[in-house]
Protein backbone atom coordinates (compact mmCIF):
# COMPACT_ATOMS: atom_id res chain seq x y z
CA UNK A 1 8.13 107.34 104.94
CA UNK A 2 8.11 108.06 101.10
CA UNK A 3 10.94 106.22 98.86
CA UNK A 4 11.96 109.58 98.43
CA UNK A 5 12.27 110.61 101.81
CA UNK A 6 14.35 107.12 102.74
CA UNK A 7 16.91 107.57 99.78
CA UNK A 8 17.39 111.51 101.45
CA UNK A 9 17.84 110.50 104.39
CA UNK A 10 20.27 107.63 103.81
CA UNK A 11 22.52 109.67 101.10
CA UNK A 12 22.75 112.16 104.28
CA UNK A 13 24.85 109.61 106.65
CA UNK A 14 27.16 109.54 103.13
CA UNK A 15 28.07 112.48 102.81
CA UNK A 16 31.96 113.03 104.43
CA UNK A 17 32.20 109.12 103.95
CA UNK A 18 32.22 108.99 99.95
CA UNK A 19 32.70 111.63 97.15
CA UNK A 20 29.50 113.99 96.10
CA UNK A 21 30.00 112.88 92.61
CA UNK A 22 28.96 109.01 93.89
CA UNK A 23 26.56 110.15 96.00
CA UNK A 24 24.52 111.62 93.24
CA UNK A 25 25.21 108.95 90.79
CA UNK A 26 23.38 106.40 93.88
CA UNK A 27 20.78 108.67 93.98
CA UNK A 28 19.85 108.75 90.34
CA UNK A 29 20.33 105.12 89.87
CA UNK A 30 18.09 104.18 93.43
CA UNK A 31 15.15 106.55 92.12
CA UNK A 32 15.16 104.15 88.82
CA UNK A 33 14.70 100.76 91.16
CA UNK A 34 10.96 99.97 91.27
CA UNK A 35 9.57 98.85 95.19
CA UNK A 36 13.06 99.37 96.57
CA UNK A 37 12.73 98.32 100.38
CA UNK A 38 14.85 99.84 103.55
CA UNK A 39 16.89 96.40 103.96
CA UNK A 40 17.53 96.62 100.01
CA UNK A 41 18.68 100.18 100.37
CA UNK A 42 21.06 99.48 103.28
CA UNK A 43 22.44 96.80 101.29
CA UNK A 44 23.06 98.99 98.22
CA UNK A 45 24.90 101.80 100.68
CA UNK A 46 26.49 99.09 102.56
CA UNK A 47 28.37 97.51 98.96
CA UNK A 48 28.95 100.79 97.94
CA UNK A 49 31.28 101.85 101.24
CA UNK A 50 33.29 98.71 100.93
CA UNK A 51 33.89 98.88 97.64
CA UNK A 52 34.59 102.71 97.77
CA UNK A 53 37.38 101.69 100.38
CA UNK A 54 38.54 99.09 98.39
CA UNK A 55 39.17 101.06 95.46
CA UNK A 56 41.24 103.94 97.16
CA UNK A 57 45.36 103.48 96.87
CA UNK A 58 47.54 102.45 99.86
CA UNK A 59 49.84 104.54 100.77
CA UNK A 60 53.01 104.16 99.26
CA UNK A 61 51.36 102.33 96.52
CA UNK A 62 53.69 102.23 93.49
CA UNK A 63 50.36 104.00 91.30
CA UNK A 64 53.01 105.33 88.29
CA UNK A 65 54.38 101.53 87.99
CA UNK A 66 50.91 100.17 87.38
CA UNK A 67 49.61 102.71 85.44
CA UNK A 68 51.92 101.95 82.57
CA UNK A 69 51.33 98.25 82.91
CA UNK A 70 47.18 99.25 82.72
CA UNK A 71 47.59 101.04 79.81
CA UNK A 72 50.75 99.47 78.32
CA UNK A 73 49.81 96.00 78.28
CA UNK A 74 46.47 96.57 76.35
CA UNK A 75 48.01 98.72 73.93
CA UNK A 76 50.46 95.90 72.29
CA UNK A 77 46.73 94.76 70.92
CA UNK A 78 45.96 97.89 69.57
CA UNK A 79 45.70 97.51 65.27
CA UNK A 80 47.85 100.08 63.11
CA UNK A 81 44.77 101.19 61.17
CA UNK A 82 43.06 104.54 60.15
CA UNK A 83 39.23 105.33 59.80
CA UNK A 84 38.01 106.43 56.06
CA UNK A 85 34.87 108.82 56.06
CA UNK A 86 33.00 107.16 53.29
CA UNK A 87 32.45 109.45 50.08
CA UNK A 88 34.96 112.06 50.97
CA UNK A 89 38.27 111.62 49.45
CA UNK A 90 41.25 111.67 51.59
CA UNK A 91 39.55 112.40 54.78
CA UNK A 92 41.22 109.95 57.10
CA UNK A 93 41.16 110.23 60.72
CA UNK A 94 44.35 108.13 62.91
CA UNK A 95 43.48 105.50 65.16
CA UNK A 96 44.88 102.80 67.12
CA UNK A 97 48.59 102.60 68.65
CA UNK A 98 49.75 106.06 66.13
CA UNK A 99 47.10 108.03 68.04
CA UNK A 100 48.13 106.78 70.76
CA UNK A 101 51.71 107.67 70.29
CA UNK A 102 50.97 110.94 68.93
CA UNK A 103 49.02 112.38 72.59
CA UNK A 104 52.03 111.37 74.80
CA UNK A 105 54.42 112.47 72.52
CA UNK A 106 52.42 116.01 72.95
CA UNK A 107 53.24 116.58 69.40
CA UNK A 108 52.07 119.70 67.76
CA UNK A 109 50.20 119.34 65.04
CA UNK A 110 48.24 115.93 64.42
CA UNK A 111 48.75 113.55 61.64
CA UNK A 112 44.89 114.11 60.98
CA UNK A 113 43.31 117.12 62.41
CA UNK A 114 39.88 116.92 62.84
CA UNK A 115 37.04 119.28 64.55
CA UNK A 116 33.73 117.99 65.53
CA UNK A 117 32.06 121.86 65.19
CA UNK A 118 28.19 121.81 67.04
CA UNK A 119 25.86 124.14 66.39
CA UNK A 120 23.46 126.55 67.89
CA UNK A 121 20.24 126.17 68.81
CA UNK A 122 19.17 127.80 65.24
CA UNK A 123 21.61 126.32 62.90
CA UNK A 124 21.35 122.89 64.74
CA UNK A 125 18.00 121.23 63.19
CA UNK A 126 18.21 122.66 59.76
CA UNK A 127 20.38 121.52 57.12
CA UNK A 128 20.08 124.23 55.01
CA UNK A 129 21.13 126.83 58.09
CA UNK A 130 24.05 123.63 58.33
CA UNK A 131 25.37 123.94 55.16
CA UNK A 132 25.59 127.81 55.62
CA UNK A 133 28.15 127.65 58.82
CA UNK A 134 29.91 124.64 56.81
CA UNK A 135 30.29 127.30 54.06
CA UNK A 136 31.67 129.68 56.14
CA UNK A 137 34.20 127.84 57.74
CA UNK A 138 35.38 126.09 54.71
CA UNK A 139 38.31 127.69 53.02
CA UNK A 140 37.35 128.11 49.47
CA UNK A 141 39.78 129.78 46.88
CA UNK A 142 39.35 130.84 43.27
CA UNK A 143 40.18 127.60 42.16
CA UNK A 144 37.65 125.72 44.12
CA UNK A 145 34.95 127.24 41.61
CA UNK A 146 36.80 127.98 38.38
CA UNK A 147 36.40 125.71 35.90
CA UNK A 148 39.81 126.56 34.43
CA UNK A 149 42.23 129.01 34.77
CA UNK A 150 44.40 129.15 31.85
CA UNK A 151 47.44 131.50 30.88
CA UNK A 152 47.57 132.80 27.46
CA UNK A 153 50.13 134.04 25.67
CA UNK A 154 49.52 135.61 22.85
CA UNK A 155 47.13 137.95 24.88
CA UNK A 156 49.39 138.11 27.50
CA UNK A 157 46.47 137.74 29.79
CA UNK A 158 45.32 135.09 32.34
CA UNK A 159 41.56 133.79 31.49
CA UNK A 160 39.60 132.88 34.86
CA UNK A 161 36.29 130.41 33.79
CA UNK A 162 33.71 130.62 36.48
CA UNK A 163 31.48 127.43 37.62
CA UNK A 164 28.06 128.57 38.32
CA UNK A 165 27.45 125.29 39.97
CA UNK A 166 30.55 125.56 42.34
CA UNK A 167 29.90 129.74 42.95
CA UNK A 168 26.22 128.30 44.47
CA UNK A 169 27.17 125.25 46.33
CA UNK A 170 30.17 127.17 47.81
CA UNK A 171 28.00 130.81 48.20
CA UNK A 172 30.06 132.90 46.31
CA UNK A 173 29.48 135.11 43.84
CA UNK A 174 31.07 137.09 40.70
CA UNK A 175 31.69 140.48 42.27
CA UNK A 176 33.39 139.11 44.98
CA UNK A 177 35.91 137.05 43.17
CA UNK A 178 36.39 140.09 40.92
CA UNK A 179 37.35 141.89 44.29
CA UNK A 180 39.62 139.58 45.42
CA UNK A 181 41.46 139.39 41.53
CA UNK A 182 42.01 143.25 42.47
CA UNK A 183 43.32 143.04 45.76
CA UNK A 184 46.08 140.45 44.45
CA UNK A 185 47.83 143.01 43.27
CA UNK A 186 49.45 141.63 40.03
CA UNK A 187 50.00 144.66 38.02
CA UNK A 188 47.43 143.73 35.55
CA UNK A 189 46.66 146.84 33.53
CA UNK A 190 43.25 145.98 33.18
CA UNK A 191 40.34 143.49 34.38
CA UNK A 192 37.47 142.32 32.34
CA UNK A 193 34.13 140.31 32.98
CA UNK A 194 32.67 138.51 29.85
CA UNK A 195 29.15 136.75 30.20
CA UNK A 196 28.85 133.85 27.84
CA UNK A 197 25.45 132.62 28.82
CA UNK A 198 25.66 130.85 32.06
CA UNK A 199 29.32 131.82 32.58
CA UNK A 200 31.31 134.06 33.40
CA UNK A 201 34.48 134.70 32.54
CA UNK A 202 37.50 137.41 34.18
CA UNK A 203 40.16 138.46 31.96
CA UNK A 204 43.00 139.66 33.51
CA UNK A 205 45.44 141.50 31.37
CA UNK A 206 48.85 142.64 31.56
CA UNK A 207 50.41 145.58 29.52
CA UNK A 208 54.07 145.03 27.73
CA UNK A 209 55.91 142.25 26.29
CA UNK A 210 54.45 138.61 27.16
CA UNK A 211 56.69 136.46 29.66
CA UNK A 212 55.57 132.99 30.26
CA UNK A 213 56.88 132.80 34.16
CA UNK A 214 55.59 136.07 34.83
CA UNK A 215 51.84 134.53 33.64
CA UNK A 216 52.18 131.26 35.73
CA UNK A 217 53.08 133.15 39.00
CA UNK A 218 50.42 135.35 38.46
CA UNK A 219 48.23 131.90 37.62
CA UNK A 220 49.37 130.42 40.85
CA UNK A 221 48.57 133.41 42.74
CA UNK A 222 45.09 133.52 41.86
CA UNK A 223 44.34 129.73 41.76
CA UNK A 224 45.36 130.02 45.62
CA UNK A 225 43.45 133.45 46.39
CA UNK A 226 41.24 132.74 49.74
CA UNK A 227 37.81 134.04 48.71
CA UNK A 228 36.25 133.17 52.51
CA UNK A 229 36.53 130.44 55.02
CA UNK A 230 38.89 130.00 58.18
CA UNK A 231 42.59 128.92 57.59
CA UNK A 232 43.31 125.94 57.74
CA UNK A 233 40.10 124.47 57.55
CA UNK A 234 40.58 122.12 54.33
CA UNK A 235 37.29 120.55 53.96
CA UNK A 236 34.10 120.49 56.15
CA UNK A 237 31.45 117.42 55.76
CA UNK A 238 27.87 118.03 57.59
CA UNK A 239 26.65 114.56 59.47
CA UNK A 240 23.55 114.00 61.22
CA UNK A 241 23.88 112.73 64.54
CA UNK A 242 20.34 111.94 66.62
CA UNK A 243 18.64 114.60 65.50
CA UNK A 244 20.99 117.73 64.73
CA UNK A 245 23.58 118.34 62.58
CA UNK A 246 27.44 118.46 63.45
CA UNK A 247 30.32 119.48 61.32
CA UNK A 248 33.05 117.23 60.86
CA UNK A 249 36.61 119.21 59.16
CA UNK A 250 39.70 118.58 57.66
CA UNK A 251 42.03 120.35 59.29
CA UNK A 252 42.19 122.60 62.86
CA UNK A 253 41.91 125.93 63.31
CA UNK A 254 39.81 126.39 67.14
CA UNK A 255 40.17 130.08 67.62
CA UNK A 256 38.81 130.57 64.17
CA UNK A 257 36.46 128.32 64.33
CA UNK A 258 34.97 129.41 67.71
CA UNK A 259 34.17 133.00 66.55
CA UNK A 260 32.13 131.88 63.24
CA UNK A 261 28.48 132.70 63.40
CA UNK A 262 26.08 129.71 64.16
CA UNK A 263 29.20 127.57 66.16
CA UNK A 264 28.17 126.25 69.55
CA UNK A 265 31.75 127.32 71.19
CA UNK A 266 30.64 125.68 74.27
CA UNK A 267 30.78 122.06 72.56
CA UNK A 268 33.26 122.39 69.66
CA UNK A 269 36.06 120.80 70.13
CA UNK A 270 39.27 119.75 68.11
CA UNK A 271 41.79 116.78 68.48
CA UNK A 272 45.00 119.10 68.74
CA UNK A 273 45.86 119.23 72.29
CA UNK A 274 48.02 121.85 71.69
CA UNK A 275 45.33 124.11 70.45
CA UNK A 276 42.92 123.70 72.89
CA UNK A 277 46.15 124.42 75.34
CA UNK A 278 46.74 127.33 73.93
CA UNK A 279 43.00 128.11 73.00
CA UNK A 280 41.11 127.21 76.32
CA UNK A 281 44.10 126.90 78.79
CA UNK A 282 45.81 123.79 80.87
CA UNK A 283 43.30 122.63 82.28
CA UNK A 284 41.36 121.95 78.97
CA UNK A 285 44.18 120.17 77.40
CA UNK A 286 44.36 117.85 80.29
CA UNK A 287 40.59 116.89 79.69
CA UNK A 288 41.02 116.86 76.21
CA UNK A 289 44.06 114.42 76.44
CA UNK A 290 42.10 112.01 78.96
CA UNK A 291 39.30 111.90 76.52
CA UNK A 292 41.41 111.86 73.76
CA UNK A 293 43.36 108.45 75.19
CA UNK A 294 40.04 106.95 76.60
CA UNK A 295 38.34 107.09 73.40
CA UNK A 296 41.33 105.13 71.40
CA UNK A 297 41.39 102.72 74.09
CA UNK A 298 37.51 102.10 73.96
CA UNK A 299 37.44 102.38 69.98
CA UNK A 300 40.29 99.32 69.96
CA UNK A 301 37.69 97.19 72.41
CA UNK A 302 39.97 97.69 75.51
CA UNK A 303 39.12 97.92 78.89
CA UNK A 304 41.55 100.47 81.19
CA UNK A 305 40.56 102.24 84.24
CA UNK A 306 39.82 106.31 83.76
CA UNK A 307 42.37 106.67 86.49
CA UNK A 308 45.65 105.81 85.04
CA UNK A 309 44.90 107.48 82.10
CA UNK A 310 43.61 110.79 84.31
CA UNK A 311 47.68 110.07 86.06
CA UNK A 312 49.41 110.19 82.59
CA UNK A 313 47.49 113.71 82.06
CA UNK A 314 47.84 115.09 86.03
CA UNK A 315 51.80 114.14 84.97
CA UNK A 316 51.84 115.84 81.50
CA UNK A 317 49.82 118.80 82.45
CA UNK A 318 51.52 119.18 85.73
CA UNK A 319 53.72 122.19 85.29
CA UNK A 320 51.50 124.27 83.64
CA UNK A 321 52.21 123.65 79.67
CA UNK A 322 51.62 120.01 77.76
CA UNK A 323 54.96 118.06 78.01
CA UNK A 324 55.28 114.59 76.34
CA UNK A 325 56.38 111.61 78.16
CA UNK A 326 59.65 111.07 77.17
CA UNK A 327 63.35 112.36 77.32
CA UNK A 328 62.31 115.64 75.94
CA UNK A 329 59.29 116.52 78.77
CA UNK A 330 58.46 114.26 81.37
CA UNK A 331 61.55 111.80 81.79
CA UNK A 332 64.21 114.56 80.52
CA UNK A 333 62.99 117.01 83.27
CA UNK A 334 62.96 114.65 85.91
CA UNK A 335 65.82 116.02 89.06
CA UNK A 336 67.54 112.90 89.28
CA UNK A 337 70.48 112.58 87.51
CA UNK A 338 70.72 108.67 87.24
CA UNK A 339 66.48 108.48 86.40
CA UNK A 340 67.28 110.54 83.69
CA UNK A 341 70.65 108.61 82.53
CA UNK A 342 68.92 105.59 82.64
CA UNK A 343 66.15 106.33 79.94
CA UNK A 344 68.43 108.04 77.53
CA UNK A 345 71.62 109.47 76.12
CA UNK A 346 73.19 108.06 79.23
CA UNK A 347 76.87 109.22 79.27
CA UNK A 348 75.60 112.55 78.09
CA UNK A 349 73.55 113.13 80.85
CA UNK A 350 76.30 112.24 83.65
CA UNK A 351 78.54 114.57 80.96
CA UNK A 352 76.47 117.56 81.86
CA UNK A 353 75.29 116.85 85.37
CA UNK A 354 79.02 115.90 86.39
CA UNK A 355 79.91 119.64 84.65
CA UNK A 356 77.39 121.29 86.39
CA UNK A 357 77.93 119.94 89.39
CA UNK A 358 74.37 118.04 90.08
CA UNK A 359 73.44 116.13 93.33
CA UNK A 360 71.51 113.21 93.47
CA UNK A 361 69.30 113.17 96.69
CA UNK A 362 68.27 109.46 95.67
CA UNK A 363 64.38 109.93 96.66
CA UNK A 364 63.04 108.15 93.47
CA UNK A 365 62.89 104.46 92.58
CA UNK A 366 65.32 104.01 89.20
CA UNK A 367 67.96 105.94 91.39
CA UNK A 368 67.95 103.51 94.48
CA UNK A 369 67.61 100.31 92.05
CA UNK A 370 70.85 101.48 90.57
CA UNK A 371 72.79 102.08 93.81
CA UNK A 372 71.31 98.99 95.26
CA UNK A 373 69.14 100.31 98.05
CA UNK A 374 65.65 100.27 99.55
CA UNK A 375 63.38 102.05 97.31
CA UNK A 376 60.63 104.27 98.31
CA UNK A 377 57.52 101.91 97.40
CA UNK A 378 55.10 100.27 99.59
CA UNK A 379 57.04 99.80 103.12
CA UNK A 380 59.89 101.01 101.98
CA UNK A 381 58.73 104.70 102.06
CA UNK A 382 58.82 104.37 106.22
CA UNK A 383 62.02 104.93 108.01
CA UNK A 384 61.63 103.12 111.09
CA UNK A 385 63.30 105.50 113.87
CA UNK A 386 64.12 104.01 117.81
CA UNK A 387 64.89 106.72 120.65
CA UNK A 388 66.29 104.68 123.10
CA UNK A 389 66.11 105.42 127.00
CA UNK A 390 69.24 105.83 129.50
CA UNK A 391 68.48 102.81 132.59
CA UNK A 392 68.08 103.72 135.78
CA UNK A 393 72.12 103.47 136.11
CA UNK A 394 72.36 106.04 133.59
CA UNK A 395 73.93 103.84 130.99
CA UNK A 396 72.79 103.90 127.26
């Protein structure tokens, strides 16, 4: 019997004992082992079945209780600190004990938004090709490649200077900028282009007496004019990782982003788990906040088991929408009146349930520590019931 053969036929008795995800990973990992022998091979399965069963949770196992103390205990060593992309000004991305805080707290918008955009297999390899999808998911407005745009008065007209370094690095060219001036709808009376060698320059000019506020509205307007590029998307820098290039932005904007020529939509990904909530559905966001939590565990140097971290996303994901873990999702939602009047706002909460007219069935563990009984962890979850028999006398 070929190696091959042996490692079939063993993986078969497996299978119903141990989870098909294992039971591939042992076969990938056996193939590697060079001159593996039967004994060696029934010593591997053997290991692997014990300490399958040893990992699984008893019943009644308080998992909720030691999933905080797994991830809360390592987190009082997490730093306060923030990673700085070198050579791109203000492009900071939160790590540590905020990030932390900021994916249970299932907040909205992220201090630092970032996207990690791949590419297709044709943009992928070239820089050049790159550059082009960075282009056209970067927001660029008029004053991104105007040298200055001034106001002036005694023309009563607003001067636009064009960089012809910044219209080529950005892709953008005169006509189109003229179009967008046009569309602004500033009740210029007229709009000129002047070529002074390299540059050009638009003139926009406005008919009647000059008025100073009226020309540094109409400034501000076309300073922030969107020429191309996806809102929201501040800044995008293109890294080479291995051997293709990614995009790295400033700023989050996923359903933009995903229908852009060039953009992988199968790999992109964003750190707002609200977007890809709202973009790709529930069960996205709970991946996303599992990965999310894993990777500032594993950046800080700390060691914490996938599955407490996949519990605090089963219980935040649970209902069907992202809810943060505290009095405002998970805790405030909770049926028990006393759970919930023990985390927060206490005589509020017995306020409004007392109004209402709540009961409290008691079935969780804060409620029974309060009223002093048994709670529902470990052997206390079995309720121990004796049917006794009448005698032969008939008596009870």
């Amino acid at each position: 019997m070929n190696v091959e053969d042996m490692i079939n036929e063993k993986i078969e008795k497996l299978r119903g004992i141990i989870p098909e995800s294992i039971i591939e990973e042992l076969r990938e990992k056996v193939k590697k082992i060079p001159d593996l022998t039967v004994e060696e091979l029934d010593k591997i399965t053997e290991l692997l079945i014990k300490e399958y069963h040893n990992a699984l949770v008893e019943p009644g196992e308080a998992v909720g209780t030691v999933a905080a103390q797994s991830i809360g205990e390592p987190s009082t060593q997490m730093t306060l600190r923030t990673f700085h992309y070198a050579g791109v000004r203000e492009f900071n991305v939160t790590l540590g004990l905020p990030r932390l805080i900021e994916i249970v707290d299932a907040r909205k918008t992220p201090s630092t938004p970032i996207m990690t955009v791949y590419l297709d297999e044709e943009h992928k390899y070239d820089e050049e090709k790159a550059k082009e999808v960075a282009r056209r998911i970067e927001v660029t407005r008029i004053e991104n490649i105007a040298r200055n745009i001034e106001a002036d008065l005694f023309e009563n007209a607003i001067r636009i200077e064009l960089d012809p370094v910044m219209l080529k690095d950005k892709g953008v060219t005169v006509d189109q900028v003229r179009k967008i001036v046009e569309k602004l709808k500033l009740g210029a009376s007229k709009i000129e282009m002047i070529q002074e060698n390299d540059t050009t320059t638009i003139i926009v000019r406005f008919a009647g007496e000059p008025e100073i506020a009226k020309l540094n509205k109409a400034r501000e307007k076309i300073m922030n004019a969107k020429i191309k590029g996806v809102k929201g998307i501040k800044r995008v820098i293109v890294q080479k990782r291995e051997k293709e290039y990614v995009l790295l932005t400033d700023g989050s904007n996923l359903a933009g982003v995903l229908g852009i020529k060039g953009v992988d939509p199968t790999r992109t990904t964003t750190n707002s788990i609200y977007e890809i909530e709202t973009v790709l559905g529930i069960e996205a966001a709970r991946e996303a906040i599992i990965r999310e939590i894993n990777g500032v565990l594993q950046e800080q140097g700390l060691d914490v088991d996938v599955r407490h971290i996949m519990l605090v996303a089963d219980i935040m994901t649970g209902t069907g929408k992202v809810r943060q873990v505290g009095r405002h999702g998970v805790t405030g939602e909770k049926e028990s009146v006393l759970a919930r009047a023990a985390f927060e706002v206490t005589v509020r909460h017995l306020y409004d349930a007392a109004a209402r007219g709540e009961l409290d069935e008691l079935k969780g563990i804060t409620e029974n520590v309060i009223v002093g009984q048994i709670i529902p962890v470990g052997t206390g979850m079995v309720a121990l019931q004796m049917k006794l028999r009448p005698t032969a006398k008939g008596e009870k």
